[in-house]
C-alpha atoms as a PDB file:
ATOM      1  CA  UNK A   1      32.695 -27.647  57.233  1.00  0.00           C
ATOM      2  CA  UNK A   2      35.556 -27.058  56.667  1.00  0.00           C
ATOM      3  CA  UNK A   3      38.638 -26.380  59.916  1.00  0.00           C
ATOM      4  CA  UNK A   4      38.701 -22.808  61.105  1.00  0.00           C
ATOM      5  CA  UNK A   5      41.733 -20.894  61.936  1.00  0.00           C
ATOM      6  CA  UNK A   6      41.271 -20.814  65.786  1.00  0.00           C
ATOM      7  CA  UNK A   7      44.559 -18.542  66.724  1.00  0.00           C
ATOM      8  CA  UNK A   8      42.345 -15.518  65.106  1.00  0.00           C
ATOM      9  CA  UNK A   9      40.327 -15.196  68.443  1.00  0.00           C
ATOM     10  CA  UNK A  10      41.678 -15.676  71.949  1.00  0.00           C
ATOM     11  CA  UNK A  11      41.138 -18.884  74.233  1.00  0.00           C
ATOM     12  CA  UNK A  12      38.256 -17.944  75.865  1.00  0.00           C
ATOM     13  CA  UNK A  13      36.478 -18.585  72.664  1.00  0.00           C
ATOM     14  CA  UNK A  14      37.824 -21.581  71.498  1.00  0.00           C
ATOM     15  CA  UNK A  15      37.507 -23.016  74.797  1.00  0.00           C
ATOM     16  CA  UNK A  16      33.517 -22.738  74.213  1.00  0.00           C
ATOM     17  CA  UNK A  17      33.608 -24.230  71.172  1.00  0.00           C
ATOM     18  CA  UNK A  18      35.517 -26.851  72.705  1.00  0.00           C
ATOM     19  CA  UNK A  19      33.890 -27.938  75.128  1.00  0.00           C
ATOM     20  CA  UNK A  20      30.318 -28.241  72.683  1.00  0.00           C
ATOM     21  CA  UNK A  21      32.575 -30.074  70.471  1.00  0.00           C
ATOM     22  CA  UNK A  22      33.370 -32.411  73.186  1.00  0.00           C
ATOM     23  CA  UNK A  23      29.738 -33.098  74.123  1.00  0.00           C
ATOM     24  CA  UNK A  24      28.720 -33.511  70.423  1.00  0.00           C
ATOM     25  CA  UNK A  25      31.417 -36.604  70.498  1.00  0.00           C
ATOM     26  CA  UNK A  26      30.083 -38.142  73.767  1.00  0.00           C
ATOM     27  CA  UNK A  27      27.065 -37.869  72.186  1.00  0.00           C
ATOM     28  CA  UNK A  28      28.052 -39.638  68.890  1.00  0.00           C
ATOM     29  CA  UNK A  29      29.675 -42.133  70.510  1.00  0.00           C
ATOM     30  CA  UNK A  30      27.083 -43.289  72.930  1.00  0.00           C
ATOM     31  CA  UNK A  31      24.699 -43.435  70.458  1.00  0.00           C
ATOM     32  CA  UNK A  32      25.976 -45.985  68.759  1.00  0.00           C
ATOM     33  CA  UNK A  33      29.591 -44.974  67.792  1.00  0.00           C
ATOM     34  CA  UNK A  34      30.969 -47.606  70.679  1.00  0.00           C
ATOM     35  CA  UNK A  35      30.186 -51.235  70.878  1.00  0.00           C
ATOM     36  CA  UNK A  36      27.978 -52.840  73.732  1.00  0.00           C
ATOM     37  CA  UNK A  37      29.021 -51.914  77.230  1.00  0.00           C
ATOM     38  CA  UNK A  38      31.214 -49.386  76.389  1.00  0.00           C
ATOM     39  CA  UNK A  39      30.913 -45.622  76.774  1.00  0.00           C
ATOM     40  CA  UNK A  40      32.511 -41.940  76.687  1.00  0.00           C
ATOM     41  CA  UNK A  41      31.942 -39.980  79.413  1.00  0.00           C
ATOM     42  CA  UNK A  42      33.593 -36.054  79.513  1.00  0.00           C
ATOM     43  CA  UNK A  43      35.062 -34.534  81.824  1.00  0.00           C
ATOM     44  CA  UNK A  44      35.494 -37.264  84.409  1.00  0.00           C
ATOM     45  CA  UNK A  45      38.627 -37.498  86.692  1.00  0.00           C
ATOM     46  CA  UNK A  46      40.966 -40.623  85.595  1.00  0.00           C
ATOM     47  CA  UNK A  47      44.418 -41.306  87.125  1.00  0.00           C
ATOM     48  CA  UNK A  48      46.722 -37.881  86.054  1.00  0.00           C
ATOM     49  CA  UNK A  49      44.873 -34.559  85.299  1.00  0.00           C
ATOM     50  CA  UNK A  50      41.426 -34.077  83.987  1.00  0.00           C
ATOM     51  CA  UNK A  51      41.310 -35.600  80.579  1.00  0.00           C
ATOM     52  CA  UNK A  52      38.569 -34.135  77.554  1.00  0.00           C
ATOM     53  CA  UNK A  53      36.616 -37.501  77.217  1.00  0.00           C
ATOM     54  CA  UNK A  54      37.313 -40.976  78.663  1.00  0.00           C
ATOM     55  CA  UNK A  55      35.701 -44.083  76.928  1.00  0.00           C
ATOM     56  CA  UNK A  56      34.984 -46.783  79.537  1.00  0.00           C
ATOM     57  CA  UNK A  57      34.138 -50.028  79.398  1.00  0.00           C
ATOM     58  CA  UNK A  58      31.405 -51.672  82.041  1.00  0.00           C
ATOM     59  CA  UNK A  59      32.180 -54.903  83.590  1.00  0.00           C
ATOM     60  CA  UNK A  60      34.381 -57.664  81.205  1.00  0.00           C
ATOM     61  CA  UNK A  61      32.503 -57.920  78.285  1.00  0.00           C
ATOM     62  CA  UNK A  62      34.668 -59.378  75.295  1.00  0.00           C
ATOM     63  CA  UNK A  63      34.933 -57.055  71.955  1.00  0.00           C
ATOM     64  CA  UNK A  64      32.648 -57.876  69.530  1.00  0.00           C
ATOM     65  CA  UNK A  65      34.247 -59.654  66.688  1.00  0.00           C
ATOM     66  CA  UNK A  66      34.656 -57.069  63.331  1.00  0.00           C
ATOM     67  CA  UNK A  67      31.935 -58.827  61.651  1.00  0.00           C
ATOM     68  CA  UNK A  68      29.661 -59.955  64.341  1.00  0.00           C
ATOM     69  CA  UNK A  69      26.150 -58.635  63.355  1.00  0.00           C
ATOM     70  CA  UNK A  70      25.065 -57.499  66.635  1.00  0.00           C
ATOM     71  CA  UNK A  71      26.567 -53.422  67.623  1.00  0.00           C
ATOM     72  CA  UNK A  72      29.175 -51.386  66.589  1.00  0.00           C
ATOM     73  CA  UNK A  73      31.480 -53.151  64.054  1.00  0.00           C
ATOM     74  CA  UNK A  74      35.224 -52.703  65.207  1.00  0.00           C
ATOM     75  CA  UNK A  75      37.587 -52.250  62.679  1.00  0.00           C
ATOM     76  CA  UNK A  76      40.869 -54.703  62.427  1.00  0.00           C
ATOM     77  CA  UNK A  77      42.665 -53.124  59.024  1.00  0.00           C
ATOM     78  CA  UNK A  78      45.541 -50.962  59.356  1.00  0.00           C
ATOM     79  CA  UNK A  79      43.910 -47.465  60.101  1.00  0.00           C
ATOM     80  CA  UNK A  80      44.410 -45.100  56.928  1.00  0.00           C
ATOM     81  CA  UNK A  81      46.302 -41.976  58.372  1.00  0.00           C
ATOM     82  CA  UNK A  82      49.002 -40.271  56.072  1.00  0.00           C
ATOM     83  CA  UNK A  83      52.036 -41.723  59.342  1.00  0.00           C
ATOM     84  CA  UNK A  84      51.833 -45.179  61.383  1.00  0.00           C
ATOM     85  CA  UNK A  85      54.522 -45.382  63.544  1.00  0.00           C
ATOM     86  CA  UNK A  86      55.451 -48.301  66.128  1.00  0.00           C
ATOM     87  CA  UNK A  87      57.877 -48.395  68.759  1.00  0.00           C
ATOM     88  CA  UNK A  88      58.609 -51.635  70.801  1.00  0.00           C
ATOM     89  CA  UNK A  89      58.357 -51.041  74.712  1.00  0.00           C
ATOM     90  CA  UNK A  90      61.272 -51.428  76.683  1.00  0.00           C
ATOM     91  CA  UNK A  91      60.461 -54.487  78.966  1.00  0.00           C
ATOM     92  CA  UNK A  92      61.413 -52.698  81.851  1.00  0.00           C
ATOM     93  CA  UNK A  93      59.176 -49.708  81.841  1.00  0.00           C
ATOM     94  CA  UNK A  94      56.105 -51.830  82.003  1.00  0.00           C
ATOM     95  CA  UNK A  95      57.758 -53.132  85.293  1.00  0.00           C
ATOM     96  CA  UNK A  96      57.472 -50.306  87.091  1.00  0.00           C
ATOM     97  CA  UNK A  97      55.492 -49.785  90.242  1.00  0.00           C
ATOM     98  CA  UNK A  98      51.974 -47.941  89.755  1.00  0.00           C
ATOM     99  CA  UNK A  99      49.293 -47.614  91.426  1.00  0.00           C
ATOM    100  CA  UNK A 100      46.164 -47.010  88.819  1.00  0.00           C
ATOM    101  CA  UNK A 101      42.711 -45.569  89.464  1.00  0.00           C
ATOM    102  CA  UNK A 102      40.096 -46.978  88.312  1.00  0.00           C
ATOM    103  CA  UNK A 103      36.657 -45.038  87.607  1.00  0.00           C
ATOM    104  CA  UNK A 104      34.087 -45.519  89.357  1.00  0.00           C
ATOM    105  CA  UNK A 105      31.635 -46.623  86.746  1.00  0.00           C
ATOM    106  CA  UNK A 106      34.174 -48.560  84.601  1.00  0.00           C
ATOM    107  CA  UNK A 107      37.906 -49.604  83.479  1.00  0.00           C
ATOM    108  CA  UNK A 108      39.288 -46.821  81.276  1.00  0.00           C
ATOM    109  CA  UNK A 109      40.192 -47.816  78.052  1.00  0.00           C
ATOM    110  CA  UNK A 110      40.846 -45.031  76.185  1.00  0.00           C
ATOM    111  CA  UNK A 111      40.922 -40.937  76.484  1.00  0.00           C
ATOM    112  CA  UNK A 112      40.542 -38.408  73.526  1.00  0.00           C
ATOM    113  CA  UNK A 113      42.527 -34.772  74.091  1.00  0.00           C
ATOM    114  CA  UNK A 114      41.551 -31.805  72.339  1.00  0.00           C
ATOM    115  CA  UNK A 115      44.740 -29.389  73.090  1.00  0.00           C
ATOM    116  CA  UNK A 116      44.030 -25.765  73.726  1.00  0.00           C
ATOM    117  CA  UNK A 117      46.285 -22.587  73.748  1.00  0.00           C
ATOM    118  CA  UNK A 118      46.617 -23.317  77.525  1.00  0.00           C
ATOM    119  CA  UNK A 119      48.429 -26.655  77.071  1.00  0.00           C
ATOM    120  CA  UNK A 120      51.344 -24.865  75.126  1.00  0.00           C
ATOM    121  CA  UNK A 121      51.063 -21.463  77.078  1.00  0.00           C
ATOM    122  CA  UNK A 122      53.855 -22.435  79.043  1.00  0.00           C
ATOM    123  CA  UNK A 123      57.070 -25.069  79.680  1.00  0.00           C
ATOM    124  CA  UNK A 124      55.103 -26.315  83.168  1.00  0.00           C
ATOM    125  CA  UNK A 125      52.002 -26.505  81.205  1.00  0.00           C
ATOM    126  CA  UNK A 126      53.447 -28.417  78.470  1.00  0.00           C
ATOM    127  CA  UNK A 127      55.070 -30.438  80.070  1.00  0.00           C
ATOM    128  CA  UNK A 128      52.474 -31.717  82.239  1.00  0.00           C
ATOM    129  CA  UNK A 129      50.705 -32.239  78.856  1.00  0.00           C
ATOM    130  CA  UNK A 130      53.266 -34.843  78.092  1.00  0.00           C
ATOM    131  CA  UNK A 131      53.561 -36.242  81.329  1.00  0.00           C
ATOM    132  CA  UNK A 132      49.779 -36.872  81.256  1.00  0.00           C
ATOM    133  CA  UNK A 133      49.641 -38.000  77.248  1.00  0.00           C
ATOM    134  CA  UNK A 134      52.802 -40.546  77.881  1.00  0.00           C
ATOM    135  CA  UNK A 135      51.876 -41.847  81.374  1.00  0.00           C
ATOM    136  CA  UNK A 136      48.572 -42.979  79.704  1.00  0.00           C
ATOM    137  CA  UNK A 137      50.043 -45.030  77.231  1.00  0.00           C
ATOM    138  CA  UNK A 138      52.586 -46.647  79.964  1.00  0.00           C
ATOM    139  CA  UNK A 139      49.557 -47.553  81.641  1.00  0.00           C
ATOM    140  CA  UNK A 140      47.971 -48.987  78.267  1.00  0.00           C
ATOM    141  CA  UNK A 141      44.691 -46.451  77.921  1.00  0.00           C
ATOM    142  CA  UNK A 142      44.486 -45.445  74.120  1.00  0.00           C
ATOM    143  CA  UNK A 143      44.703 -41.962  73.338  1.00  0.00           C
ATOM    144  CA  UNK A 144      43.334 -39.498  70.810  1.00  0.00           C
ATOM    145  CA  UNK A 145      44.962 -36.277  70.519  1.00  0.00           C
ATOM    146  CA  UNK A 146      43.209 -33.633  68.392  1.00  0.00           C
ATOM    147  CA  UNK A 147      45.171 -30.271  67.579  1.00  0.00           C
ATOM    148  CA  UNK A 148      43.584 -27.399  65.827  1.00  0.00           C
ATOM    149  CA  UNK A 149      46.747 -25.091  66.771  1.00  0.00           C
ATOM    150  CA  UNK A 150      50.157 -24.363  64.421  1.00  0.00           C
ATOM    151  CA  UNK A 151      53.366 -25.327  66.429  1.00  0.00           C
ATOM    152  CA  UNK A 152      54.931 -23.551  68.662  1.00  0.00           C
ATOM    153  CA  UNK A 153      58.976 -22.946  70.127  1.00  0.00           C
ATOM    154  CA  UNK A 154      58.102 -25.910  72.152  1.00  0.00           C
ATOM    155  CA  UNK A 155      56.723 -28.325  69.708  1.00  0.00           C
ATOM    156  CA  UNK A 156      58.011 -27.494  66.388  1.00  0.00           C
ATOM    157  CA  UNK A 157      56.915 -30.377  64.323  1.00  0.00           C
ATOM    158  CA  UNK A 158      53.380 -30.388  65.695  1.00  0.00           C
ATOM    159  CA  UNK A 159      52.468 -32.267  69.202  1.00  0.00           C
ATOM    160  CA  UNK A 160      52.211 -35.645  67.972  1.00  0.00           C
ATOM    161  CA  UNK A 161      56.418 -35.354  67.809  1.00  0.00           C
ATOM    162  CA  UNK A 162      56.238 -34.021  71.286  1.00  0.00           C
ATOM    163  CA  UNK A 163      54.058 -36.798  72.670  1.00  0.00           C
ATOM    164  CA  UNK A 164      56.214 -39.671  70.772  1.00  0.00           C
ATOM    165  CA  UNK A 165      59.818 -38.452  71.512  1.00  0.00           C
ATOM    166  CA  UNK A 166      58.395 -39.430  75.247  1.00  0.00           C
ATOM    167  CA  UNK A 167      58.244 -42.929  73.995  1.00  0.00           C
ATOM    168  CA  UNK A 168      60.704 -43.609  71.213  1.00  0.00           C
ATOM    169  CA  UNK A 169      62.772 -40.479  69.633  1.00  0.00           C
ATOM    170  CA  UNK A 170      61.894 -41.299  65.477  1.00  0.00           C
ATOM    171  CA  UNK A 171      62.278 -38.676  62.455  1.00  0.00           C
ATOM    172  CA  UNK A 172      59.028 -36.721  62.065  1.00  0.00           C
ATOM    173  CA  UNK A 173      58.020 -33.557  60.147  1.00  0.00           C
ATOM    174  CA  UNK A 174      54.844 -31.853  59.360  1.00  0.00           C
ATOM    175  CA  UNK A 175      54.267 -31.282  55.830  1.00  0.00           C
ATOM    176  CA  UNK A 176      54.589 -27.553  55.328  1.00  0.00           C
ATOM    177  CA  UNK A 177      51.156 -27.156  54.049  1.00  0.00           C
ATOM    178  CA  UNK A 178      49.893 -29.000  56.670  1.00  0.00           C
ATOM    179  CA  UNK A 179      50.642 -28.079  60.093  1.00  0.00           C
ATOM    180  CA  UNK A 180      47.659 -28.738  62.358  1.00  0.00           C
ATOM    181  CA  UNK A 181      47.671 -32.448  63.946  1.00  0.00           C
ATOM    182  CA  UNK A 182      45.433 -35.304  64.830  1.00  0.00           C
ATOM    183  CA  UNK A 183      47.206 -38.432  66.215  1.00  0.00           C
ATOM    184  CA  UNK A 184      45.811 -41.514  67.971  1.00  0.00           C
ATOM    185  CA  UNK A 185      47.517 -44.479  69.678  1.00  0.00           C
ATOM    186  CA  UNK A 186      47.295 -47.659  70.427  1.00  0.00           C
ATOM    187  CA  UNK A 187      48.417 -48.885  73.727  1.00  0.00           C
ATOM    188  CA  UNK A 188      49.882 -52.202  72.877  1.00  0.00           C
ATOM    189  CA  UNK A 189      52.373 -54.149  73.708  1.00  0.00           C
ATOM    190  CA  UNK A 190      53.774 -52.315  70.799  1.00  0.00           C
ATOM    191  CA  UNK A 191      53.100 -48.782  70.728  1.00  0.00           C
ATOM    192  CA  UNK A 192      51.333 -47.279  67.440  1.00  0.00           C
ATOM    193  CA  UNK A 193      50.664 -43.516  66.614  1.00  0.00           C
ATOM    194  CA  UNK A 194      48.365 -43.001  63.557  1.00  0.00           C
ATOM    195  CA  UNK A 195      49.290 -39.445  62.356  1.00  0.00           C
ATOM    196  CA  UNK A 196      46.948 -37.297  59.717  1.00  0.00           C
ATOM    197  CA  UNK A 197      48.207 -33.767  59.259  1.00  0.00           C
ATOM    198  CA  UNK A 198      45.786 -31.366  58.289  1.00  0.00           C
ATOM    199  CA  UNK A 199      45.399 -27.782  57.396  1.00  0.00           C
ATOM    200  CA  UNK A 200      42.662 -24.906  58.328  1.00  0.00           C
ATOM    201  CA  UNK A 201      40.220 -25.583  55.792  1.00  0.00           C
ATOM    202  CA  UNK A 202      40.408 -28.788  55.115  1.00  0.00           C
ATOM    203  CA  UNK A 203      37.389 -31.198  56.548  1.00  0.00           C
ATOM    204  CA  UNK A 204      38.626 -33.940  59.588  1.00  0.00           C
ATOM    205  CA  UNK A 205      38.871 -37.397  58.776  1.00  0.00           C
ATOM    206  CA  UNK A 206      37.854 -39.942  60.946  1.00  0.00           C
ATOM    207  CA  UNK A 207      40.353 -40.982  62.954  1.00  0.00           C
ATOM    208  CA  UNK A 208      40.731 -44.379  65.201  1.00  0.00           C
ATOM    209  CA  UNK A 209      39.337 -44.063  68.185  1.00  0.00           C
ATOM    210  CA  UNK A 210      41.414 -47.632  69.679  1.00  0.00           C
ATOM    211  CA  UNK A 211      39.815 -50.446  72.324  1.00  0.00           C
ATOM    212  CA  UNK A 212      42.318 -52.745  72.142  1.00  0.00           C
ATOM    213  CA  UNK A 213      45.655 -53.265  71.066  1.00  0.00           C
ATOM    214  CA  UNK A 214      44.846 -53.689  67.281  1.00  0.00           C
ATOM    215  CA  UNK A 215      40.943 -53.097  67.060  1.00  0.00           C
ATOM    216  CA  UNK A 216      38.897 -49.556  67.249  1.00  0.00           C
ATOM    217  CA  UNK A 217      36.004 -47.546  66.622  1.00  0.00           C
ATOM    218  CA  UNK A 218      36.175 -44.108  63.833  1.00  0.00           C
ATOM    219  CA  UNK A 219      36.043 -41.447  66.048  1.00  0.00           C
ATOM    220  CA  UNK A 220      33.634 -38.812  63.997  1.00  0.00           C
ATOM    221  CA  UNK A 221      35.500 -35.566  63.973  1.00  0.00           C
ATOM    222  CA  UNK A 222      33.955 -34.018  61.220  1.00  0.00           C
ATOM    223  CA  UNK A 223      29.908 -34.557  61.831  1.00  0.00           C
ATOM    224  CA  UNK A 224      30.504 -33.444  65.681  1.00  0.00           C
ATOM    225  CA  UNK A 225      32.885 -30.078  64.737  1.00  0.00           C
ATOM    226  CA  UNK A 226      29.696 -29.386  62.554  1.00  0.00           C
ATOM    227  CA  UNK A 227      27.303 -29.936  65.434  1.00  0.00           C
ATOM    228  CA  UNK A 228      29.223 -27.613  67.601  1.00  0.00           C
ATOM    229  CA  UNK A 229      29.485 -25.001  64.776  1.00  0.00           C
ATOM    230  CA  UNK A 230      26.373 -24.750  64.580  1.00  0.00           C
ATOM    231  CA  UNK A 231      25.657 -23.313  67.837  1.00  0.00           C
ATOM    232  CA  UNK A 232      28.556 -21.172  67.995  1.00  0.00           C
ATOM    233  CA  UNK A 233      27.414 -17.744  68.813  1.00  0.00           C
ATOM    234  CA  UNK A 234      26.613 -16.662  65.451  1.00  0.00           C
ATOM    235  CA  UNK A 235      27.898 -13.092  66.232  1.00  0.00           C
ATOM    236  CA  UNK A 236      31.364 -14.699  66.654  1.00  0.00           C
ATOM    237  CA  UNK A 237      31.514 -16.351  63.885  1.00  0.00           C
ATOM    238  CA  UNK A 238      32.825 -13.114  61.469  1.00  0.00           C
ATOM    239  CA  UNK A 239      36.138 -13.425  62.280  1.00  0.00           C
ATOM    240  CA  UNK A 240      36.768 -17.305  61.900  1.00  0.00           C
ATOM    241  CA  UNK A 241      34.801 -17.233  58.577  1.00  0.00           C
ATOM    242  CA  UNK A 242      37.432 -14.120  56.321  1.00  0.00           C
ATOM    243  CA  UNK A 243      39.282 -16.114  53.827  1.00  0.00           C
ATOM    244  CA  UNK A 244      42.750 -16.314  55.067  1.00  0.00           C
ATOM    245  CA  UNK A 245      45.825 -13.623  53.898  1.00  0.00           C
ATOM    246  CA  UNK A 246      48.357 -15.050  51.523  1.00  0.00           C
ATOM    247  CA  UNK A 247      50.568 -14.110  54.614  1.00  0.00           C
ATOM    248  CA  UNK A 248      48.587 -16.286  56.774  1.00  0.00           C
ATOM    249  CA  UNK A 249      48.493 -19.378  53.992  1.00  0.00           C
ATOM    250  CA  UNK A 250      52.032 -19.710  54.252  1.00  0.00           C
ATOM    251  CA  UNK A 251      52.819 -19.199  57.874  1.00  0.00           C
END
């Protein structure tokens, strides 16, 4: 199924979609998309504004080791986005006084974002985005960030450059057939961003989905955008299905 071109209907709509979408992951990933004693939960208050979903681990169980037999396998290789980009943390930063809320039912260890037209809609709103995204990753929770939206005045090379000019200012630009953006991080000591640009029409990859510094779990975009396609209202479906204008292929 290929990505749909979600600016042709207003937010209302996409913010259904959204939020099946982000029950259709929950529901992938606690059915055996996460390892033993871990868990995604949506919707549930962590430190900072409400996040989309928040995987959480119960008690102190270890990871299971990539080949161990037993659960989820957790992948170790270098994850295979199109951009991997590190930044060493300044030693200072992590000295910082915080005070960190802990969920109830677990330690957070990692939160997946799906933006809307809301987050961008204006500066304040944006920049709480950021505030949120950045503070996360100070805190070392993992993130996901999943953008189905072209960029705007305020993040012109797509919201992954947003999010990691907050951490370390590197060269970054969207492929100009590719302007949509899916980036995931790793928490570290050292910071990593795992960047796949995509375009409408093109089907999601799996991205990493991190649990610790250097091991995580293929977060299945494409499978759970199907599932929540497929109970999209049908009689709102017209408009997202018409072919695109050559106009609207090269904005």
């Amino acid at each position: 199924m290929p990505v749909h071109d979600w600016t042709r209907v207003n937010a209302g709509l996409f913010h259904h979609f959204h939020q099946r979408w982000i029950q259709a992951l929950c529901d992938r990933l606690n059915t055996g998309g996460l390892p033993p004693g871990y868990y995604a939960l949506s919707e549930q208050v962590a430190s900072g504004p409400i996040p989309d979903v928040l995987t959480l681990q119960l008690g102190v169980q270890p990871l299971p080791q990539a080949d161990s037999p037993n659960g989820t396998a957790l992948a170790v290789a270098p994850p295979r986005t199109r951009f991997v980009l590190r930044a060493e943390s300044d030693p200072y930063v992590a000295k910082a006084n915080r005070i960190a809320i802990r969920h109830p039912a677990g330690q957070v260890v990692s939160v997946l974002e799906i933006v809307s037209p809301g987050n961008k809609a204006s500066r304040a709103t944006f920049h709480s985005f950021l505030e949120k995204a950045t503070e996360r990753l100070r805190q070392g929770i993992h993130l996901l960030v999943i953008d189905l939206f072209p960029p705007t005045a305020r993040d012109p090379q797509g919201i992954h450059k947003a999010i990691w000019d907050e951490i370390q200012e590197q060269p970054f630009e969207l492929p100009s057939d590719k302007r949509l953006t899916l980036a995931s991080y790793s928490a570290g000591p050292v910071k990593v961003a795992c960047v796949e640009p995509v375009a409408v029409g093109d089907t999601l990859p799996e991205m990493p989905l991190f649990l610790a510094a250097e091991q995580y779990v293929p977060a299945p975009l494409e499978p759970t955008y199907q599932t929540a396609w497929a109970v999209y209202p049908a009689p709102l479906k017209g408009e997202l299905l018409v072919p695109p204008t050559s106009a609207e292929g090269t904005s």
